[in-house]
N, C-alpha and C. Protein backbone atom coordinates (compact mmCIF):
# COMPACT_ATOMS: atom_id res chain seq x y z
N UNK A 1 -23.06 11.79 18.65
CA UNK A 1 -22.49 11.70 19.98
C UNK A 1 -21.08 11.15 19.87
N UNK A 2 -19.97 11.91 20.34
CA UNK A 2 -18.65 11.80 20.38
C UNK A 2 -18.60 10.53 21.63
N UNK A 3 -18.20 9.43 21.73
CA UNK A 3 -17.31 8.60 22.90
C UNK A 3 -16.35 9.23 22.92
N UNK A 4 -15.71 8.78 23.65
CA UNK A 4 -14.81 9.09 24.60
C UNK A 4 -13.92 8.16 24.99
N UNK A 5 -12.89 7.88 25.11
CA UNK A 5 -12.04 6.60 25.27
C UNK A 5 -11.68 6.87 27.06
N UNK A 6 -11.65 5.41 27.68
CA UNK A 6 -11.47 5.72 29.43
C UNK A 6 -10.51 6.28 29.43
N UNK A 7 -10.29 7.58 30.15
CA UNK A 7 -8.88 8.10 30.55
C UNK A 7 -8.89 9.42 29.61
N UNK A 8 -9.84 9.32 28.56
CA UNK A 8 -9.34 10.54 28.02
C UNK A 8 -10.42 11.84 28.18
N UNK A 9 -10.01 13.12 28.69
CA UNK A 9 -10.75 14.39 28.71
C UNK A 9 -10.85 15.06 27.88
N UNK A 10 -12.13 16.42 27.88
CA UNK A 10 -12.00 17.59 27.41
C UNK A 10 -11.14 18.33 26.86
N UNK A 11 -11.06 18.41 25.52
CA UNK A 11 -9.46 19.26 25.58
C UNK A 11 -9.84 20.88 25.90
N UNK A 12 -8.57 20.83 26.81
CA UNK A 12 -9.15 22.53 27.08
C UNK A 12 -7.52 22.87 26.93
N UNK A 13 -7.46 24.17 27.50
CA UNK A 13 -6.10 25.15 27.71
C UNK A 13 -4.64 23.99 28.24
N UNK A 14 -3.41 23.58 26.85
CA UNK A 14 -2.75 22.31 27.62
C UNK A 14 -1.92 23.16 28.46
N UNK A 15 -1.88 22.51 29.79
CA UNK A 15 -1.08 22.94 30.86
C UNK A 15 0.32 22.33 31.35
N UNK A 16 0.54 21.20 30.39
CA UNK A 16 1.74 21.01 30.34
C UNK A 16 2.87 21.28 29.30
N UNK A 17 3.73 21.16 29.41
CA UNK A 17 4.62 21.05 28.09
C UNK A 17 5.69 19.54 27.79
N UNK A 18 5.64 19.88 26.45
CA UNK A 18 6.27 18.59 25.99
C UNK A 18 6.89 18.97 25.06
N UNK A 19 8.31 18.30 24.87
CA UNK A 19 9.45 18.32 24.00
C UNK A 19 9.14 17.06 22.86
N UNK A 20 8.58 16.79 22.26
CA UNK A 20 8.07 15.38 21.38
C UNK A 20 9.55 15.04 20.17
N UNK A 21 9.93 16.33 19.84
CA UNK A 21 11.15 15.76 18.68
C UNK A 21 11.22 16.86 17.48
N UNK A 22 12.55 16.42 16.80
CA UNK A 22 11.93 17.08 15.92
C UNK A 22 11.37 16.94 14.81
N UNK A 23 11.25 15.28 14.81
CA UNK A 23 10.01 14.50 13.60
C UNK A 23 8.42 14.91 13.59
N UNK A 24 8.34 15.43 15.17
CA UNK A 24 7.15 16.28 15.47
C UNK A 24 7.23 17.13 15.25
N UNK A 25 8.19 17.91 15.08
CA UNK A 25 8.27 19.73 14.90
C UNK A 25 7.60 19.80 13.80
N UNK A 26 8.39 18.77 12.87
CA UNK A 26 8.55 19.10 11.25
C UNK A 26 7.00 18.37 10.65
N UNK A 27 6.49 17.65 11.20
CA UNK A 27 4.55 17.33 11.24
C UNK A 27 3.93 18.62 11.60
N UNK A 28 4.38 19.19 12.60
CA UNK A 28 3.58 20.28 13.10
C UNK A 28 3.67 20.97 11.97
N UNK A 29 4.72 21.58 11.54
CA UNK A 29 5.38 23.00 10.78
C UNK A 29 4.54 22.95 10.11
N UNK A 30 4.45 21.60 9.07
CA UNK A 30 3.68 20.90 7.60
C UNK A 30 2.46 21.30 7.70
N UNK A 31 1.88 21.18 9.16
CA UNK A 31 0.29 21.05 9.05
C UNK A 31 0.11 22.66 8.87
N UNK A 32 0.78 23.36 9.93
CA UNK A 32 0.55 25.07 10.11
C UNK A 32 1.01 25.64 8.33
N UNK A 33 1.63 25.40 8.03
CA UNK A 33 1.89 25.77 6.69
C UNK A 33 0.86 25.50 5.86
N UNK A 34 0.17 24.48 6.12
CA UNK A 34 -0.79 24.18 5.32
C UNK A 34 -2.18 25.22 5.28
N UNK A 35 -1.89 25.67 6.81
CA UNK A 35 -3.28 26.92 7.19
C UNK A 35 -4.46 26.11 7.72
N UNK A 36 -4.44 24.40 7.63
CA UNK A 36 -5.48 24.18 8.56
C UNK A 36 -5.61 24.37 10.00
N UNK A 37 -4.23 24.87 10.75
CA UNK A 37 -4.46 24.99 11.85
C UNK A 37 -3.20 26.29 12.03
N UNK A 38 -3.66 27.01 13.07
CA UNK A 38 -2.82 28.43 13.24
C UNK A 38 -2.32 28.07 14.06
N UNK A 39 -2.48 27.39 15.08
CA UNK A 39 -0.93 26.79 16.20
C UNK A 39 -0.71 25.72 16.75
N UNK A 40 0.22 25.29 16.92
CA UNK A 40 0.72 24.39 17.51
C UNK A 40 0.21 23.30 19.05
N UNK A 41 -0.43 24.00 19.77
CA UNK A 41 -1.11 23.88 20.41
C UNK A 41 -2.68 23.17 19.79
N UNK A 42 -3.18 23.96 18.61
CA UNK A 42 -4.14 23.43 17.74
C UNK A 42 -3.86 21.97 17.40
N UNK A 43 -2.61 21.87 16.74
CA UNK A 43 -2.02 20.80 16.01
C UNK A 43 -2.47 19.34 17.00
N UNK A 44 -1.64 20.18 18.22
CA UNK A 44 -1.76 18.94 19.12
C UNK A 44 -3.00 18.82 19.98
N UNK A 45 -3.70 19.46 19.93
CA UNK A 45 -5.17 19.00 20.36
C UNK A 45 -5.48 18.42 19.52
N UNK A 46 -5.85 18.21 17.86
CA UNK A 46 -6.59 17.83 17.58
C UNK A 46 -5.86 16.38 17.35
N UNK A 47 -4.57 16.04 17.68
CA UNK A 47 -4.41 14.96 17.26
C UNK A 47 -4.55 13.87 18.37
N UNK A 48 -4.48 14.48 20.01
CA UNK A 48 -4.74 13.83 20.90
C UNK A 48 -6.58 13.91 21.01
N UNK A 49 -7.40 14.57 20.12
CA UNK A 49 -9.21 14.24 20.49
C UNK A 49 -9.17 13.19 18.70
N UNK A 50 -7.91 13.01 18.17
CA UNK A 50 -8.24 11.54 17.41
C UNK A 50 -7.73 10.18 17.63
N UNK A 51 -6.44 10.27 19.09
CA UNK A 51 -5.98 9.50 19.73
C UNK A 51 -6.94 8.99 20.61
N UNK A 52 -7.89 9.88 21.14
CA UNK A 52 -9.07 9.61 21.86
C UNK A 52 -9.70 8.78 21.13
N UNK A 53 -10.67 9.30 20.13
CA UNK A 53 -10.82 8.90 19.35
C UNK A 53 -11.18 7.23 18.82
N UNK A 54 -9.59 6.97 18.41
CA UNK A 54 -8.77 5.67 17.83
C UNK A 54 -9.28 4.68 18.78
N UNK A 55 -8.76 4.85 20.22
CA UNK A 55 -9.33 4.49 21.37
C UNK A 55 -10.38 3.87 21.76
N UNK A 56 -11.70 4.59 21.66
CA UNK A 56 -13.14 4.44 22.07
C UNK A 56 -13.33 3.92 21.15
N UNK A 57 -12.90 3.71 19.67
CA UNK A 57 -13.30 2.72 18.65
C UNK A 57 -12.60 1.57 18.83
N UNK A 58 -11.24 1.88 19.38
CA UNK A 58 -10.84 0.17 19.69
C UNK A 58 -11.58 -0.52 20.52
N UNK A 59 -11.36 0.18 21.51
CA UNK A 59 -12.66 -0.59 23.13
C UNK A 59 -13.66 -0.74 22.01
N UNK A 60 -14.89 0.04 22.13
CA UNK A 60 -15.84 -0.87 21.48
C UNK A 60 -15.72 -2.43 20.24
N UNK A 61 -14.65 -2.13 19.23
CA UNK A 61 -14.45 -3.57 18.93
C UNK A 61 -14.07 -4.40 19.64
N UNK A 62 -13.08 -3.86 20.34
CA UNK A 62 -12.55 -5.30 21.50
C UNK A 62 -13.92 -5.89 22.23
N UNK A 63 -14.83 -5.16 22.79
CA UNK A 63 -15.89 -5.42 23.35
C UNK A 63 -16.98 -6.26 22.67
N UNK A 64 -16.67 -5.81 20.94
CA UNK A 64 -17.90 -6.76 20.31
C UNK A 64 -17.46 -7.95 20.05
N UNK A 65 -15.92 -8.12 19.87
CA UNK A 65 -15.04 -9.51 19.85
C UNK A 65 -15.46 -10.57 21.09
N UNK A 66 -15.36 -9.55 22.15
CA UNK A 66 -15.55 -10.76 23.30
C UNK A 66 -16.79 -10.86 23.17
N UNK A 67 -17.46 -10.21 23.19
CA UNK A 67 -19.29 -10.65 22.85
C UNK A 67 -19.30 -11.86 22.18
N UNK A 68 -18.62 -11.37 20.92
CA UNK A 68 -18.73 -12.76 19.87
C UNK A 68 -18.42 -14.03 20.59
N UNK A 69 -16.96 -13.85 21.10
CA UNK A 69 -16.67 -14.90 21.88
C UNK A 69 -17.37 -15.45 22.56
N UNK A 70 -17.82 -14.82 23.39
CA UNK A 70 -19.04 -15.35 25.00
C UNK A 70 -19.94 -16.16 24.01
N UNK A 71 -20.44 -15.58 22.89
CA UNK A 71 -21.69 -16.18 22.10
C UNK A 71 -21.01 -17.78 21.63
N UNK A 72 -19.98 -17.65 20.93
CA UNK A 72 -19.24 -18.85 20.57
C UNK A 72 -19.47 -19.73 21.67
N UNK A 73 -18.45 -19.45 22.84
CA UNK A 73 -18.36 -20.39 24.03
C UNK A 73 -19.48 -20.75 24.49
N UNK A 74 -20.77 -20.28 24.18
CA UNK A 74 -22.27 -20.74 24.54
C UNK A 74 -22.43 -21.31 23.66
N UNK A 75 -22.32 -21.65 22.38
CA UNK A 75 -23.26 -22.17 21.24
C UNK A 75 -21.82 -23.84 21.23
N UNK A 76 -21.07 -24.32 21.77
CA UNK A 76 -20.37 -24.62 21.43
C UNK A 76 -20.52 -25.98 21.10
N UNK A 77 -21.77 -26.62 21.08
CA UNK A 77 -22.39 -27.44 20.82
C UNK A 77 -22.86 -27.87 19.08
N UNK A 78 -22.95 -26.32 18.88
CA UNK A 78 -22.78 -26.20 17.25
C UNK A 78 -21.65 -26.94 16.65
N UNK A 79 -20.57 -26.19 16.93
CA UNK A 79 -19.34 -27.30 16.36
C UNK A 79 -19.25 -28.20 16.56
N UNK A 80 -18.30 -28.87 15.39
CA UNK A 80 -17.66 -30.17 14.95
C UNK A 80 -16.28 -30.03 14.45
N UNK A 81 -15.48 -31.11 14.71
CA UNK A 81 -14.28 -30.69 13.86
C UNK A 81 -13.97 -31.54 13.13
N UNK A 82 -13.54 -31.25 12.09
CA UNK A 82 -13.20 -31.93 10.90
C UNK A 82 -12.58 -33.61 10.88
N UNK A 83 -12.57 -34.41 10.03
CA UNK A 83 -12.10 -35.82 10.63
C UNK A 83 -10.39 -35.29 10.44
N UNK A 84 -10.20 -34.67 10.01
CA UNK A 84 -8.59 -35.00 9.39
C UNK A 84 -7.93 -33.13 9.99
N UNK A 85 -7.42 -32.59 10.94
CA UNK A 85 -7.35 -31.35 11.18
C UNK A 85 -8.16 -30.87 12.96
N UNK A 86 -8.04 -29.64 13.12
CA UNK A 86 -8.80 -29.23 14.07
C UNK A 86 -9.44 -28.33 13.86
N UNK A 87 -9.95 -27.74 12.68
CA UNK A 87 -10.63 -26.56 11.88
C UNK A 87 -11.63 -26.89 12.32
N UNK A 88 -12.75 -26.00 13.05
CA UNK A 88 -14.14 -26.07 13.27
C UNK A 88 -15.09 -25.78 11.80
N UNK A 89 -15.91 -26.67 12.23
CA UNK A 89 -17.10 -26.16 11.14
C UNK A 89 -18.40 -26.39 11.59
N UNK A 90 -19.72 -25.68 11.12
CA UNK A 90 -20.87 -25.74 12.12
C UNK A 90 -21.31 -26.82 11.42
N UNK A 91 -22.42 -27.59 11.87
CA UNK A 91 -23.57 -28.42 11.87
C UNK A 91 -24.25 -27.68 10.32
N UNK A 92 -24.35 -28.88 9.84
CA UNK A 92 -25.97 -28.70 8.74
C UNK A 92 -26.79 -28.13 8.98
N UNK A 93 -27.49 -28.20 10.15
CA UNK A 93 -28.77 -27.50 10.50
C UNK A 93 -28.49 -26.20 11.02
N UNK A 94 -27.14 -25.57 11.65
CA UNK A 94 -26.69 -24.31 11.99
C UNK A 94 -26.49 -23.45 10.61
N UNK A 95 -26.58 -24.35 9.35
CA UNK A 95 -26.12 -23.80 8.07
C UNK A 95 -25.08 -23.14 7.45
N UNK A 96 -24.01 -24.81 8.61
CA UNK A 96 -22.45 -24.38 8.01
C UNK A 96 -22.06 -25.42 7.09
N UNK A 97 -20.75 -26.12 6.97
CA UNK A 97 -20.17 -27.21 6.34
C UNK A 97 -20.62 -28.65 7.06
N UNK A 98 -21.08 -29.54 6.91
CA UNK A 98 -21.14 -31.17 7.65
C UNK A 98 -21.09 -32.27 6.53
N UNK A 99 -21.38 -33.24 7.02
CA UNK A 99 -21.58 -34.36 6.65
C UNK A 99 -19.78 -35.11 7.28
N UNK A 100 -19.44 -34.29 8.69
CA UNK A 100 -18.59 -34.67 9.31
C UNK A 100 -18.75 -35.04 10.82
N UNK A 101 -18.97 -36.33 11.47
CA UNK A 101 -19.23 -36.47 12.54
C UNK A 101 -18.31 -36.36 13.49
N UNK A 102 -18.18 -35.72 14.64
CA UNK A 102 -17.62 -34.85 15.97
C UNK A 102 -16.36 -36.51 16.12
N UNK A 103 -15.64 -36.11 16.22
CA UNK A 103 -14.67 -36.68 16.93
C UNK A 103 -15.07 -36.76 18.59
N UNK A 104 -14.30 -38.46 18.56
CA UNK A 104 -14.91 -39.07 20.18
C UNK A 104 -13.62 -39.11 21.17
């Protein structure tokens, strides 16, 4: 199952046009020369359904980051910070670094 990044559609028939450069021309030319793709139009679909793509894999990490986070900011009882620094480290019994008691 393909995601989908918010905002991005179906690629179908592009109905607009775009002037991109000619650092793009000369990507395009490269790829068509190469014979993996017969046009230009090809070129640029497939690079906007991996811009998509890029996308729906960022969101989902960003999403498992804040997860993590939310989980952190709940457990936050676990930590301690170091006597000398502000580096967190978990509790003994969480089965991180200790034998450092929480600053008062």
């Amino acid at each position: 199952m393909q995601e989908r990044a918010e905002g991005c559609q179906a690629a179908g028939a592009m109905t607009q046009v775009y002037i991109p450069g000619p650092e793009a021309d000369a990507i395009v030319d490269e790829l068509l020369a190469l014979g993996r793709y017969t046009t230009p139009e090809e070129v640029v679909r497939a690079a906007l359904q991996l811009l998509c793509r890029q996308d729906a894999e960022l969101e989902a990490l960003m999403r498992r980051v804040g997860a993590s986070d939310a989980e952190i900011a709940a457990d936050q009882k676990r930590w301690r910070r170091y006597a000398r620094g502000d580096e967190g480290a978990l509790d003994d019994d969480a089965g991180g670094i200790g034998d450092v008691e929480p600053r008062q």
